[in-house]
Protein backbone atom coordinates (compact mmCIF):
# COMPACT_ATOMS: atom_id res chain seq x y z
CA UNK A 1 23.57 -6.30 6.99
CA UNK A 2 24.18 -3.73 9.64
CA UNK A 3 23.68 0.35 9.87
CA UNK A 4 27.53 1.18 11.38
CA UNK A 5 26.98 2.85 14.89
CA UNK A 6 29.45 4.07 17.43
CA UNK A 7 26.74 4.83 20.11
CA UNK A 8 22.73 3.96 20.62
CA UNK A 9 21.73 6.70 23.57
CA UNK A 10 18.66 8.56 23.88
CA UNK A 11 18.82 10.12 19.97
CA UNK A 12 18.79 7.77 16.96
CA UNK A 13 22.03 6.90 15.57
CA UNK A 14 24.99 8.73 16.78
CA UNK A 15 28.00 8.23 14.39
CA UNK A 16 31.04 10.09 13.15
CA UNK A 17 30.12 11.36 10.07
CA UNK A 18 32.07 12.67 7.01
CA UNK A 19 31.12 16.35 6.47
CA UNK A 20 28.94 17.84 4.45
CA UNK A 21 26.49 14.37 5.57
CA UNK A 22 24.28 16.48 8.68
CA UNK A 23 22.46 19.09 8.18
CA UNK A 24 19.91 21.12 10.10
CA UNK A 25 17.17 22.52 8.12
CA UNK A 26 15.79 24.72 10.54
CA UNK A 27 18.95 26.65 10.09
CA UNK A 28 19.21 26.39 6.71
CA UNK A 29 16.72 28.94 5.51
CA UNK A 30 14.39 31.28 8.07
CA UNK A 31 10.46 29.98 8.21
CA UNK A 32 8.05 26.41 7.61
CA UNK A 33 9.10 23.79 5.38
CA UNK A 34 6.09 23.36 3.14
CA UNK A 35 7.45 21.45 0.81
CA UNK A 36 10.06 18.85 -0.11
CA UNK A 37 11.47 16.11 -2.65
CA UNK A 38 13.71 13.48 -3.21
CA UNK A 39 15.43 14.12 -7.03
CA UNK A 40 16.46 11.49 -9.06
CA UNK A 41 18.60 11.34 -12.29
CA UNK A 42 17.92 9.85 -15.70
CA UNK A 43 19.42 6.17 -13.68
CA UNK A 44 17.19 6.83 -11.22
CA UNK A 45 19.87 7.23 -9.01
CA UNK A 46 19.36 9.70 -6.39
CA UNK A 47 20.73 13.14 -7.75
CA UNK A 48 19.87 15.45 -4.40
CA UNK A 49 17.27 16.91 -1.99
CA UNK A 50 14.73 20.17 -2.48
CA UNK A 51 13.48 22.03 0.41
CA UNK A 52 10.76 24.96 0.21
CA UNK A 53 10.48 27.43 3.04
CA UNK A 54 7.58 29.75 3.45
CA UNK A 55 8.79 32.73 5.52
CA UNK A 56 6.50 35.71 5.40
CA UNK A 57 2.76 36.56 4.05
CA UNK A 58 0.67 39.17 3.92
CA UNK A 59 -2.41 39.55 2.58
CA UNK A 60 -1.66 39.63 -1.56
CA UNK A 61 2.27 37.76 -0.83
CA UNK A 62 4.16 35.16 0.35
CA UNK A 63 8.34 35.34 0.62
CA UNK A 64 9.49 31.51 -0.54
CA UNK A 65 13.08 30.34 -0.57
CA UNK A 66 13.83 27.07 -2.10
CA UNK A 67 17.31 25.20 -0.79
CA UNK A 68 18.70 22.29 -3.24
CA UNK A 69 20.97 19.72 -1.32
CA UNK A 70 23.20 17.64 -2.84
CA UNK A 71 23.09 13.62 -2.54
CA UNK A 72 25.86 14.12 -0.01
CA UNK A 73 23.73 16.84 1.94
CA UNK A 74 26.05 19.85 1.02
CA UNK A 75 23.94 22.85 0.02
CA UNK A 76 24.19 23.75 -3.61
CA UNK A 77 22.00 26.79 -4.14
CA UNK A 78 19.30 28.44 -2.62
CA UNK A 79 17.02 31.80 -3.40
CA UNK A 80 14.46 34.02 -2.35
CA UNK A 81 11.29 34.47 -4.29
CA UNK A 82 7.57 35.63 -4.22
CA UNK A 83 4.41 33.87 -3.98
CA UNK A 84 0.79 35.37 -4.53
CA UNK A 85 -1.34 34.48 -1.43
CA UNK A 86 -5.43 35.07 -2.02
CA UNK A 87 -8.59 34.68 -0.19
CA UNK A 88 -9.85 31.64 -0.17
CA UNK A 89 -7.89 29.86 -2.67
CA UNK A 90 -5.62 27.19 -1.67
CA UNK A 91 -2.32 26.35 -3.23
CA UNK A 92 0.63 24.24 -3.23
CA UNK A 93 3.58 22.47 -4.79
CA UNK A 94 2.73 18.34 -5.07
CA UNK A 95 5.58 17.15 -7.54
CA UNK A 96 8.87 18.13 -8.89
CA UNK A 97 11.08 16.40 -11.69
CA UNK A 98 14.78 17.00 -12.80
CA UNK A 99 15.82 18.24 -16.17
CA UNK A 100 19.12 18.53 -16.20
CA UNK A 101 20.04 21.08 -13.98
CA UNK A 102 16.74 22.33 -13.99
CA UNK A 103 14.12 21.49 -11.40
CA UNK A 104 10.61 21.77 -12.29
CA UNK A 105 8.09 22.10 -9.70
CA UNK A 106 3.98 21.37 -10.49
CA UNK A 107 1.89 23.79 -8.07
CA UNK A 108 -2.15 23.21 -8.17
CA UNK A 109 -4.67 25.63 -7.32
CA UNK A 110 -7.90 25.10 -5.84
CA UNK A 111 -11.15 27.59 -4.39
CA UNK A 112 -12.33 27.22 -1.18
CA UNK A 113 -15.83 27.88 -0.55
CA UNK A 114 -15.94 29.82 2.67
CA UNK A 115 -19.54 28.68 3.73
CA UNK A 116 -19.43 25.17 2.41
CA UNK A 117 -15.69 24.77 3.03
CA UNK A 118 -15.57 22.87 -0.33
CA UNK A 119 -12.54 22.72 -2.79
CA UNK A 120 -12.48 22.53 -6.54
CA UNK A 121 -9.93 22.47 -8.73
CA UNK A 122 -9.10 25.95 -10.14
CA UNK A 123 -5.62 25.16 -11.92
CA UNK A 124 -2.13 24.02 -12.54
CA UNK A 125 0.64 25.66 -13.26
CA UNK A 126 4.71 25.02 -13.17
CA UNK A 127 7.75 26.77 -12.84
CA UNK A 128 11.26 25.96 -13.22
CA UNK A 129 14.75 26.42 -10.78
CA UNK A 130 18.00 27.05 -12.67
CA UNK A 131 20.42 24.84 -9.99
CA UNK A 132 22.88 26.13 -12.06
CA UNK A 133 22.42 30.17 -12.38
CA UNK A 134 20.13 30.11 -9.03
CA UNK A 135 17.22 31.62 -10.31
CA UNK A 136 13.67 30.61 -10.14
CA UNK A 137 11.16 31.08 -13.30
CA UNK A 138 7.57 33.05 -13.28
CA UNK A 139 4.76 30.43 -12.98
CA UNK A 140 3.83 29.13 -16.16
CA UNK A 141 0.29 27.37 -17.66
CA UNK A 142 -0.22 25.41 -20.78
CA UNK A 143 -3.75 25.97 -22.52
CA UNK A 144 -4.47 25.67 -26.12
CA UNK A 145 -0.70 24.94 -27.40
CA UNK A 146 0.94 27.55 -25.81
CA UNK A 147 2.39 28.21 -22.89
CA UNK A 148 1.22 32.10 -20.96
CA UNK A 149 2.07 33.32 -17.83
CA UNK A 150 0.30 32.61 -14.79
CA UNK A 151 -2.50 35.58 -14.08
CA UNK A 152 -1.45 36.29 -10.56
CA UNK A 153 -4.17 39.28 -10.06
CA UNK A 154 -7.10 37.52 -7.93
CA UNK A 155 -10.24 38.69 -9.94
CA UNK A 156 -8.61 38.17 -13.42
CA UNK A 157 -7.91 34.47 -12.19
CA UNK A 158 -11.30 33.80 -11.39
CA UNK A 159 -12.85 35.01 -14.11
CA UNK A 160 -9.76 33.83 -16.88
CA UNK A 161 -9.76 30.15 -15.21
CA UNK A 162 -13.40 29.69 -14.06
CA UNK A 163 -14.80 26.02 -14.83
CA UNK A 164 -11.35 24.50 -15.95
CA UNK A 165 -11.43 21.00 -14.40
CA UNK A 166 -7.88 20.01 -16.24
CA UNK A 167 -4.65 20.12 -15.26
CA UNK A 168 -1.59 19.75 -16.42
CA UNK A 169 1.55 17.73 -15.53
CA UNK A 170 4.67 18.24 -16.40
CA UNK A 171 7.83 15.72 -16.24
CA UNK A 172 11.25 16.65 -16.63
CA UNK A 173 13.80 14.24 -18.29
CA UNK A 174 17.52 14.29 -18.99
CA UNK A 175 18.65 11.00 -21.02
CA UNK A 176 22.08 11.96 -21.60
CA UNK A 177 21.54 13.10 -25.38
CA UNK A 178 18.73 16.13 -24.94
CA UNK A 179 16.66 16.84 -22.06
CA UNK A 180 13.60 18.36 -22.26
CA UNK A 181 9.78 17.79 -20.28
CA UNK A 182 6.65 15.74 -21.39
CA UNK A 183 3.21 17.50 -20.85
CA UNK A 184 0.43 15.67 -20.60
CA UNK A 185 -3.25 16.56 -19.20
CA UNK A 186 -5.69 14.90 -16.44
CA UNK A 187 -9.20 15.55 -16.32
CA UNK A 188 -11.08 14.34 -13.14
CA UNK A 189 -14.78 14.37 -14.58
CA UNK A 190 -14.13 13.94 -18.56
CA UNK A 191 -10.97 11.43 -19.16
CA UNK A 192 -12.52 10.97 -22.37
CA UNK A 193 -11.39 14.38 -23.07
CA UNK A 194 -7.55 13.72 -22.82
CA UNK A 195 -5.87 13.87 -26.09
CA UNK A 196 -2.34 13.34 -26.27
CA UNK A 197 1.46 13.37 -24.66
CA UNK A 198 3.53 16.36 -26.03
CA UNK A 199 7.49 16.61 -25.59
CA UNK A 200 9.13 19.98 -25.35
CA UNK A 201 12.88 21.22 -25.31
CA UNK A 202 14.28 23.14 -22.42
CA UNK A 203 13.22 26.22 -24.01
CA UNK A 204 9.61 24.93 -24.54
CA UNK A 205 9.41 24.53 -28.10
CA UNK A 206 7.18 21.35 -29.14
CA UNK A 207 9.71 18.53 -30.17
CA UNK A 208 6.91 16.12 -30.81
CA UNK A 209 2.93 14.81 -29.94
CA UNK A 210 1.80 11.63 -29.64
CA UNK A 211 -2.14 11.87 -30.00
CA UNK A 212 -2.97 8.68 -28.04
CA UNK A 213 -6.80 9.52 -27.84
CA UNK A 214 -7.88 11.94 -31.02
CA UNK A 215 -11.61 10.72 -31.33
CA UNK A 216 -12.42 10.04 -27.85
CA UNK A 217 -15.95 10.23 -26.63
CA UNK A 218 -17.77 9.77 -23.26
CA UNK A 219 -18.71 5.77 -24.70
CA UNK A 220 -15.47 5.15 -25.90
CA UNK A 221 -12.28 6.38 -25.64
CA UNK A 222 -8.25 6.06 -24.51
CA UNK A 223 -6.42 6.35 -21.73
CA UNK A 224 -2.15 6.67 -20.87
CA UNK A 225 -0.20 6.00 -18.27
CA UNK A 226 3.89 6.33 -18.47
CA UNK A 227 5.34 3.18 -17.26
CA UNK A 228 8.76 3.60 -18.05
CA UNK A 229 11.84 5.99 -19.97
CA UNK A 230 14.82 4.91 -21.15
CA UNK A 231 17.78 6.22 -23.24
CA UNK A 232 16.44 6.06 -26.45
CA UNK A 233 11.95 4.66 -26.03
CA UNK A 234 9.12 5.58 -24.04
CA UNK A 235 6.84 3.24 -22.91
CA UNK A 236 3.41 3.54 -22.18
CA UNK A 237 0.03 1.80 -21.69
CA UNK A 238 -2.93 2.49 -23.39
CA UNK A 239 -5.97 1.02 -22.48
CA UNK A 240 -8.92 1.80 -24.44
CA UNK A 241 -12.63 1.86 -22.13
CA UNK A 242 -16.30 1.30 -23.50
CA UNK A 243 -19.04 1.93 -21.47
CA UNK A 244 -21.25 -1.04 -20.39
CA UNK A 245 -24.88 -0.84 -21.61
CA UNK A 246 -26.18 -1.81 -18.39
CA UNK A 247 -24.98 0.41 -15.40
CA UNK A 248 -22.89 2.29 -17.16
CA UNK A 249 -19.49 0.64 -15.94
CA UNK A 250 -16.18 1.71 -17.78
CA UNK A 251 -14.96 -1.46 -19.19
CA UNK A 252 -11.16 -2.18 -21.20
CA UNK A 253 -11.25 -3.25 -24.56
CA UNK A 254 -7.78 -3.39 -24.83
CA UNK A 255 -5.14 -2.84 -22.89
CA UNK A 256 -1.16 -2.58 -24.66
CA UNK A 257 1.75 -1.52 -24.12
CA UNK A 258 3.24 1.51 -26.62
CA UNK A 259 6.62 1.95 -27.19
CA UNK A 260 7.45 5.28 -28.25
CA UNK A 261 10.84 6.66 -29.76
CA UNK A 262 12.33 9.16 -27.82
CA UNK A 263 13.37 11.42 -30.73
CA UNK A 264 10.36 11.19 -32.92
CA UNK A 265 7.63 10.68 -30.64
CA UNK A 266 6.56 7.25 -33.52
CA UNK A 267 5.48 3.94 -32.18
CA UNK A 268 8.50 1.42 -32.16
CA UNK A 269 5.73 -1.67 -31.29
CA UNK A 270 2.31 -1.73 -29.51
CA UNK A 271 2.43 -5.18 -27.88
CA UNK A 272 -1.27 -5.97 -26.78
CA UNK A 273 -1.54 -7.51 -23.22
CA UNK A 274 -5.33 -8.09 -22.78
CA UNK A 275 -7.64 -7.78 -25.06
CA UNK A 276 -11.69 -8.63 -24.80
CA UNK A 277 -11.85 -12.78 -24.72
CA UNK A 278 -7.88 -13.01 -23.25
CA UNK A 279 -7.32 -15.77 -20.96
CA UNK A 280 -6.20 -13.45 -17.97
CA UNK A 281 -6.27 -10.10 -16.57
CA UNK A 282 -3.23 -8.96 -15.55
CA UNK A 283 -1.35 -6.00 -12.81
CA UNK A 284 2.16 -4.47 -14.98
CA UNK A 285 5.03 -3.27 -14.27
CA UNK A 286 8.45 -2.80 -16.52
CA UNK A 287 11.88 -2.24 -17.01
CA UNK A 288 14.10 -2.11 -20.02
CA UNK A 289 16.83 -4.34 -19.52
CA UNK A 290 19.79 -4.25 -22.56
CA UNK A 291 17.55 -3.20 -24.93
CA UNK A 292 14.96 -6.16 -23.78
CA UNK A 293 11.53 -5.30 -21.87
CA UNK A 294 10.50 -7.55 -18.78
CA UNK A 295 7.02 -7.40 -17.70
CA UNK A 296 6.15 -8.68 -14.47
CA UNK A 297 3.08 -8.45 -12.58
CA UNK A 298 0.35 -10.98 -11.07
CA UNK A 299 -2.71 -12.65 -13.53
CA UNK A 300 -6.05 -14.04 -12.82
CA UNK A 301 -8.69 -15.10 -15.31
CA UNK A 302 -9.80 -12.32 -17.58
CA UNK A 303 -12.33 -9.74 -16.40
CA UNK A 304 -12.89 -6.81 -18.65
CA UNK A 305 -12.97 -4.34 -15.52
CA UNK A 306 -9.55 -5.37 -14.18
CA UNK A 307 -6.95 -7.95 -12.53
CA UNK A 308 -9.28 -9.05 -9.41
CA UNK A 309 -6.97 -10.53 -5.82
CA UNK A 310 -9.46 -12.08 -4.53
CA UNK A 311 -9.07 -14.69 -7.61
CA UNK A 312 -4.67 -14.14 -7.70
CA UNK A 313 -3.31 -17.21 -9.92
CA UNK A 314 0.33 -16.65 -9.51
CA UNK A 315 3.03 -13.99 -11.00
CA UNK A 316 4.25 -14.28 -14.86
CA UNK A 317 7.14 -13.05 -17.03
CA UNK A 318 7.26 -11.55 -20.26
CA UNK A 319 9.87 -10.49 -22.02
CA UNK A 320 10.16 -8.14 -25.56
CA UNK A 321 13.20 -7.46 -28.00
CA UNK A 322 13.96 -4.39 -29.44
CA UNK A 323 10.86 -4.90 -32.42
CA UNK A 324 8.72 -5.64 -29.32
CA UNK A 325 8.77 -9.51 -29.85
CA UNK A 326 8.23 -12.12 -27.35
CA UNK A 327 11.20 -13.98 -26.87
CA UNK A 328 10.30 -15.54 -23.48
CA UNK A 329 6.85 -15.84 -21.73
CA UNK A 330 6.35 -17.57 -18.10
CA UNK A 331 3.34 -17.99 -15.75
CA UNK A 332 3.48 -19.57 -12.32
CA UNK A 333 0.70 -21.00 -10.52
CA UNK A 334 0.71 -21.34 -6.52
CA UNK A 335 1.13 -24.86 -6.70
CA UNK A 336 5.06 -24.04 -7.68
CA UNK A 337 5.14 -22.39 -4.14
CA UNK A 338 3.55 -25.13 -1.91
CA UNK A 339 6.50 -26.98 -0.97
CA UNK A 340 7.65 -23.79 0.25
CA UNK A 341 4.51 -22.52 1.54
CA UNK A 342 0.90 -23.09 2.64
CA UNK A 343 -1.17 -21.34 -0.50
CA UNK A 344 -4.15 -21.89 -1.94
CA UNK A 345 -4.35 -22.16 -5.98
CA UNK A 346 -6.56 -18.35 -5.59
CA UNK A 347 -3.44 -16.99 -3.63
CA UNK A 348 -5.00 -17.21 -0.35
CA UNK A 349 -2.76 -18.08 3.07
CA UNK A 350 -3.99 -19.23 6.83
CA UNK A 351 -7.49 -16.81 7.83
CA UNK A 352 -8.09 -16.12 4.39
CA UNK A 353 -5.28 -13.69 3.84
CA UNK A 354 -4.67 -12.50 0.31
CA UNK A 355 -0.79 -12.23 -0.73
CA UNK A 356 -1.29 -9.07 -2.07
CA UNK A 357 1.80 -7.46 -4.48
CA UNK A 358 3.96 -4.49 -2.81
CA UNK A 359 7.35 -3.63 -4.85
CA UNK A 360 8.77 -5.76 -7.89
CA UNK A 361 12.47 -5.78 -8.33
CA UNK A 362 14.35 -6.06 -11.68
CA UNK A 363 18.14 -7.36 -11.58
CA UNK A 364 20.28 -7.13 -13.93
CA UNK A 365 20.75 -10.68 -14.98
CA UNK A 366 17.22 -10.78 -15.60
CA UNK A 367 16.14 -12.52 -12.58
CA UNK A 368 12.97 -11.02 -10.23
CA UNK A 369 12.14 -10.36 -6.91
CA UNK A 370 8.72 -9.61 -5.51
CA UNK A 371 7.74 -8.73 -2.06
CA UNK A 372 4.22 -9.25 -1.31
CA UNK A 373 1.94 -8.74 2.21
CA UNK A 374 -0.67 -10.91 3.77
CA UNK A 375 -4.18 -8.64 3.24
CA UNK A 376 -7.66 -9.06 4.06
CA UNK A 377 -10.56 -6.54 4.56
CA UNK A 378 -11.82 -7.10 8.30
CA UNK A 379 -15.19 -5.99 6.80
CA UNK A 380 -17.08 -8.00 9.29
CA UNK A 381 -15.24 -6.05 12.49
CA UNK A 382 -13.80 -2.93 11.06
CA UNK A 383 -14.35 -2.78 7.90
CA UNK A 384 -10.96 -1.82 7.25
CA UNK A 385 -7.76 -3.57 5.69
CA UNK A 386 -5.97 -5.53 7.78
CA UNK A 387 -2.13 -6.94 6.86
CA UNK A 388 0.67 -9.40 8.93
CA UNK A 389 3.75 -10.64 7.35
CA UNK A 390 5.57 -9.73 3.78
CA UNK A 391 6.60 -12.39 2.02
CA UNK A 392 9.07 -12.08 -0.69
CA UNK A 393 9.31 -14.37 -3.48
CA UNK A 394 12.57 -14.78 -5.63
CA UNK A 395 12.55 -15.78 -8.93
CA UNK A 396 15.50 -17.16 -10.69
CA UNK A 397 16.38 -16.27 -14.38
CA UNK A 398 14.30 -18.54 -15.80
CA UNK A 399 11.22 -17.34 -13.55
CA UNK A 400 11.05 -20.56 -11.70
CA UNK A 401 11.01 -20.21 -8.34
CA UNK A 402 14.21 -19.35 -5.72
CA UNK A 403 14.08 -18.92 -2.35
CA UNK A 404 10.43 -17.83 -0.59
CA UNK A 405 10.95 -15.90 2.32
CA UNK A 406 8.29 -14.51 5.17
CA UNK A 407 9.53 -11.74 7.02
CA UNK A 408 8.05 -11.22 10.22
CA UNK A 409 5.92 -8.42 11.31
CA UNK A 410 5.20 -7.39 14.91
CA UNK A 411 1.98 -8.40 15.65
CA UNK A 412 -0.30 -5.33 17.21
CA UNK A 413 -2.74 -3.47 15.75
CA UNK A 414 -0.66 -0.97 13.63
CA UNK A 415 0.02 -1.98 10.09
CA UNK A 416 3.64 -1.75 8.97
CA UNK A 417 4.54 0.48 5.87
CA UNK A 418 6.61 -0.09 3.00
CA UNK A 419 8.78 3.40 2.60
CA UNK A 420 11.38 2.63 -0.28
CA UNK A 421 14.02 0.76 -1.84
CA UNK A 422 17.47 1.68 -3.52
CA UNK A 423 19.19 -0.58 -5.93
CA UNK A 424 22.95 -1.52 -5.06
CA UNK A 425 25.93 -3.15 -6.22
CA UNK A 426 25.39 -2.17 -10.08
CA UNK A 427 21.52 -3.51 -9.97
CA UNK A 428 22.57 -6.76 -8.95
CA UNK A 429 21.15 -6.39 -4.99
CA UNK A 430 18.19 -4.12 -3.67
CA UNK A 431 17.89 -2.83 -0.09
CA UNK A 432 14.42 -2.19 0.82
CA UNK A 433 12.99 -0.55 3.79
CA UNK A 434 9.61 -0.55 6.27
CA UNK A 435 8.58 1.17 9.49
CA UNK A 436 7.25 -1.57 12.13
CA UNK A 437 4.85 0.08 15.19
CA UNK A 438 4.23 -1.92 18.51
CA UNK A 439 3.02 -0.98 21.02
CA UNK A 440 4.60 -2.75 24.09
CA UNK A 441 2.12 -5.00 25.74
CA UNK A 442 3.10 -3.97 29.52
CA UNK A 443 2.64 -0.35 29.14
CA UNK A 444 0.12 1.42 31.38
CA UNK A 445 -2.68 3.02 30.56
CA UNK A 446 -1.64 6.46 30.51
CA UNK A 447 2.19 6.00 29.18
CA UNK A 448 1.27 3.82 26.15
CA UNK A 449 4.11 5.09 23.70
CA UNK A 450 4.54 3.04 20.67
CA UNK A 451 7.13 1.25 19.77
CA UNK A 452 9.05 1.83 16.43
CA UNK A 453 10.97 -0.39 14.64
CA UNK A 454 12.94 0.64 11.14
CA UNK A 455 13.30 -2.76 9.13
CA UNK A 456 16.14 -2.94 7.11
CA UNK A 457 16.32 -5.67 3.84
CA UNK A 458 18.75 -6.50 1.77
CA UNK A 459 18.71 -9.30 -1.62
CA UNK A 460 21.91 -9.84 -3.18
CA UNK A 461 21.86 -13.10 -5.71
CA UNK A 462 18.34 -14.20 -4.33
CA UNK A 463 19.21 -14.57 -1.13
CA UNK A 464 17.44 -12.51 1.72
CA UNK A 465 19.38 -10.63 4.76
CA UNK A 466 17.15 -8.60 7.53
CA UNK A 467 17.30 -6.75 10.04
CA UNK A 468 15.27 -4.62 12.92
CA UNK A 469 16.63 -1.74 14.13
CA UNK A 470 14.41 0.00 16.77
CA UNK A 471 13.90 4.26 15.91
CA UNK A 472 14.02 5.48 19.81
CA UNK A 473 14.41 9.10 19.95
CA UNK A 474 14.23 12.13 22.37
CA UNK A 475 11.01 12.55 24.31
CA UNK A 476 8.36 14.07 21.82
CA UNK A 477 10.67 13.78 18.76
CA UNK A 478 10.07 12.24 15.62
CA UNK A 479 12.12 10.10 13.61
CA UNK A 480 11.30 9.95 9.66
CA UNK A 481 14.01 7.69 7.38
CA UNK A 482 13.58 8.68 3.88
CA UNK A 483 15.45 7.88 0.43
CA UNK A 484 19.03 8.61 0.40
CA UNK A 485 22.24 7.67 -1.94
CA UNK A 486 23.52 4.37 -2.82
CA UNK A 487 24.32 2.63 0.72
CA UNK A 488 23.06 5.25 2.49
CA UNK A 489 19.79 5.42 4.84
CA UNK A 490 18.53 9.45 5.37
CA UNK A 491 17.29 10.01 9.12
CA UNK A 492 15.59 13.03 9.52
CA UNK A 493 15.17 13.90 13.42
CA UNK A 494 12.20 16.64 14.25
CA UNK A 495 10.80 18.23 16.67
CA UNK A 496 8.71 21.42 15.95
CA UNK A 497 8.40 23.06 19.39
CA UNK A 498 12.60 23.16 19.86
CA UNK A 499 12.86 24.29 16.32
CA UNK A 500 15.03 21.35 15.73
CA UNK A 501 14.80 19.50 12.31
CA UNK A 502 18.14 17.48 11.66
CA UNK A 503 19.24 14.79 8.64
CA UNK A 504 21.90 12.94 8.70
CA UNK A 505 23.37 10.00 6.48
CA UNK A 506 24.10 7.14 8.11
CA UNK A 507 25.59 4.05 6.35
CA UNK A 508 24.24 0.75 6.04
CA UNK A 509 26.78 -2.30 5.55
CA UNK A 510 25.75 -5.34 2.74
């Protein structure tokens, strides 16, 4: 698999482009990006791009503009709006969500003590963009079952939202019959606090509440995680934590997976995984597959803490009907590997390397892949982690084993990092990306530029196509790819001091 080029010169990728597929954000809107985000649909296909500019401030306001790009980079909508700015408190968006044509953005808040320079959570808030009638919301908090708007005057804040050490987060949704937003709560110092999941309508009116934790206490009590939303169930894990008599370590009781009914909020199944005395500990991840759950994840014998690497057995497959039944239930040991590679029966490779789990990917014939790194910690030199080569394991239907494929890593000192994946062809291939750094062995002293290398990865019926394409750029620009449509690779080109800040879509051929 290629990325089609007309021309490598002294910029990235140089190729006659459709229009509407390069933009330059510097021109788009006046002022610093200081936020952005990659939107995806109920598919999880990718539905479009938000940028937020901060143009001016003064001492009580800040002018924002927020520019929506579609998946094809044509802009949609922007607008102008305002922004309190105080002393000493710091704030800022860190995740937005789609609902519809609605994006909802979560914004924290935090105090910064001007002699200690310390930060503590003040708190959260959310508003919403209308894509479709271009208008951005006030800033809104939920407290007590109801939602008020955010206090914007400085000394009312402090005093209204002194000592709060929750926040909330808020997820959009659009399945295609309502759409709507899920609120749930996270509480740094007192988890055993967190009560329950609530679902609201576009208009914020409570549809439902799942109370996943309604007698929690600091000994004992419940905790959620969303693992994955479909068309018509929720599903969650819930993993419920005593304290340890000696030491006071958190351990799980329990830990199961909840599937919830979209338009009730009512359990469908709870389908325990672990449970105090299991065989194994295990790592989870889903996907709901025509109307069937698979479960994937690596094992190793039962701890009531957690899944531990350093004793890996191998990867396993579970898989639930509708009434949350098992109807097929693999594990692999390393042994099923060894004629394919050198692996201990703990998961451990040449120099004591740990194949440690990266991305899992779900086809839809039901069939697996899993791309996994070599990992150690160099505690006795650096005492920090220390990675070489992915290897990616296929697994066929059936969850025996497929190919096994290593993909080489450049061998310096930099680690290289996973960035992201896009499925293709109707879920039936994945292309996954990672940046490679080298620096080039000859270089002197005093021009000792790194090298970077985009690696490009495709798996189409189990079988494993790379590539290396090397990200060489202007002097003193920077070259970030990030997420873009199906077949598509997003190169953003940037350079601060020229006020240059360029993406393009550039196409990848499979």
């Amino acid at each position: 698999m290629k990325i089609k080029t007309t021309l490598l010169i002294t910029c990235l990728f140089v190729t006659i482009c459709a229009c509407g597929q390069i933009q330059d954000l510097a021109k788009l809107a006046n002022g610093k990006i200081v936020y952005n985000s990659t939107l995806y649909d109920s598919n999880e296909n990718l539905y479009g791009y938000l940028y937020i500019y901060e143009r001016d401030a003064d001492s009580q306001n800040k002018t924002m503009e927020y520019v929506f790009l579609d998946r094809n980079l044509n802009k949609v909508s922007n607008k102008e709006f305002t922004s309190k700015q105080y002393n000493n408190v710091l704030s800022g968006y860190y995740d937005c969500t789609l609902m519809g044509d609605y994006v909802i953005m979560n914004k924290i808040y935090y105090y910064r003590n001007s002699f200690t320079g310390i930060s503590k959570l003040l708190l959260s808030t959310f508003q919403t963009i209308s894509l479709k009638d271009n208008t951005v919301s006030a800033e809104f908090k939920y407290e007590n079952n109801q939602f008020t708007e955010f206090i914007s005057d400085y000394d009312q804040m402090k005093k209204e939202y002194k000592g709060l050490e929750t926040r909330n987060y808020v997820r959009g949704f659009n399945n295609g019959i309502f759409k709507g937003f899920f609120i749930t709560e996270d509480n740094n110092k007192k988890s055993y606090l967190e009560k329950d999941v609530q679902l609201f309508n576009e208009k914020k009116e409570l549809l439902w509440k799942y109370e996943y934790n309604p007698n929690g206490t600091e000994k004992q009590y419940n905790s959620f995680n969303f693992l994955h939303v479909n068309k018509n169930t929720i599903y969650v894990a819930i993993s419920n934590w005593t304290k340890g008599d000696f030491g006071g370590v958190m351990n799980i009781n329990e830990y199961a997976i909840v599937a919830l009914d979209l338009q009730s909020g009512k359990e469908k199944y709870k389908y325990v995984l672990e449970r105090v005395g299991s065989e194994y500990s295990h790592t989870l991840r889903v996907k709901e597959i025509d109307n069937k759950l698979y479960i994937t994840g690596n094992y190793s014998p039962y701890k009531k803490t957690d899944f531990t690497l350093d004793q890996n057995l191998g990867f396993y497959k579970i898989v639930l009907n509708e009434n949350g039944n098992e109807i097929e239930k693999k594990y692999t040991q390393w042994s099923d590997f060894t004629n394919q590679i050198e692996v201990d029966e703990r998961g451990r490779m040449e120099k004591n390397f740990r194949l440690r789990p990266i991305k899992y990917f779900f086809f839809k014939d039901g069939s697996i892949s899993i791309l996994t790194e070599k990992y150690k910690f160099d505690a006795f030199w650096t005492g920090l982690p220390k990675t070489t080569d992915y290897v990616l394991f296929n697994m066929k239907t059936d969850f025996t084993p497929g190919e096994v494929n290593t993909i080489k890593k450049e061998l310096s000192h930099y680690s290289a990092e996973f960035l992201f994946s896009q499925y293709i062809k109707d879920q039936t291939g994945v292309v996954f990306f990672y940046y490679d750094v080298v620096k080039d062995p000859n270089a002197s002293l005093f021009n000792n530029t790194p090298n970077l290398l985009l690696g490009i990865n495709t798996i189409i019926n189990g079988k494993l196509t790379e590539e290396k394409i090397p990200l060489t750029a202007k002097k003193k620009y920077s070259i970030y790819p990030q997420p873009a449509k199906e077949g598509y690779i997003m190169l953003r080109e940037y350079n601060e001091k020229d006020k240059y800040n360029q993406i393009r879509l550039e196409k990848l051929n499979y």
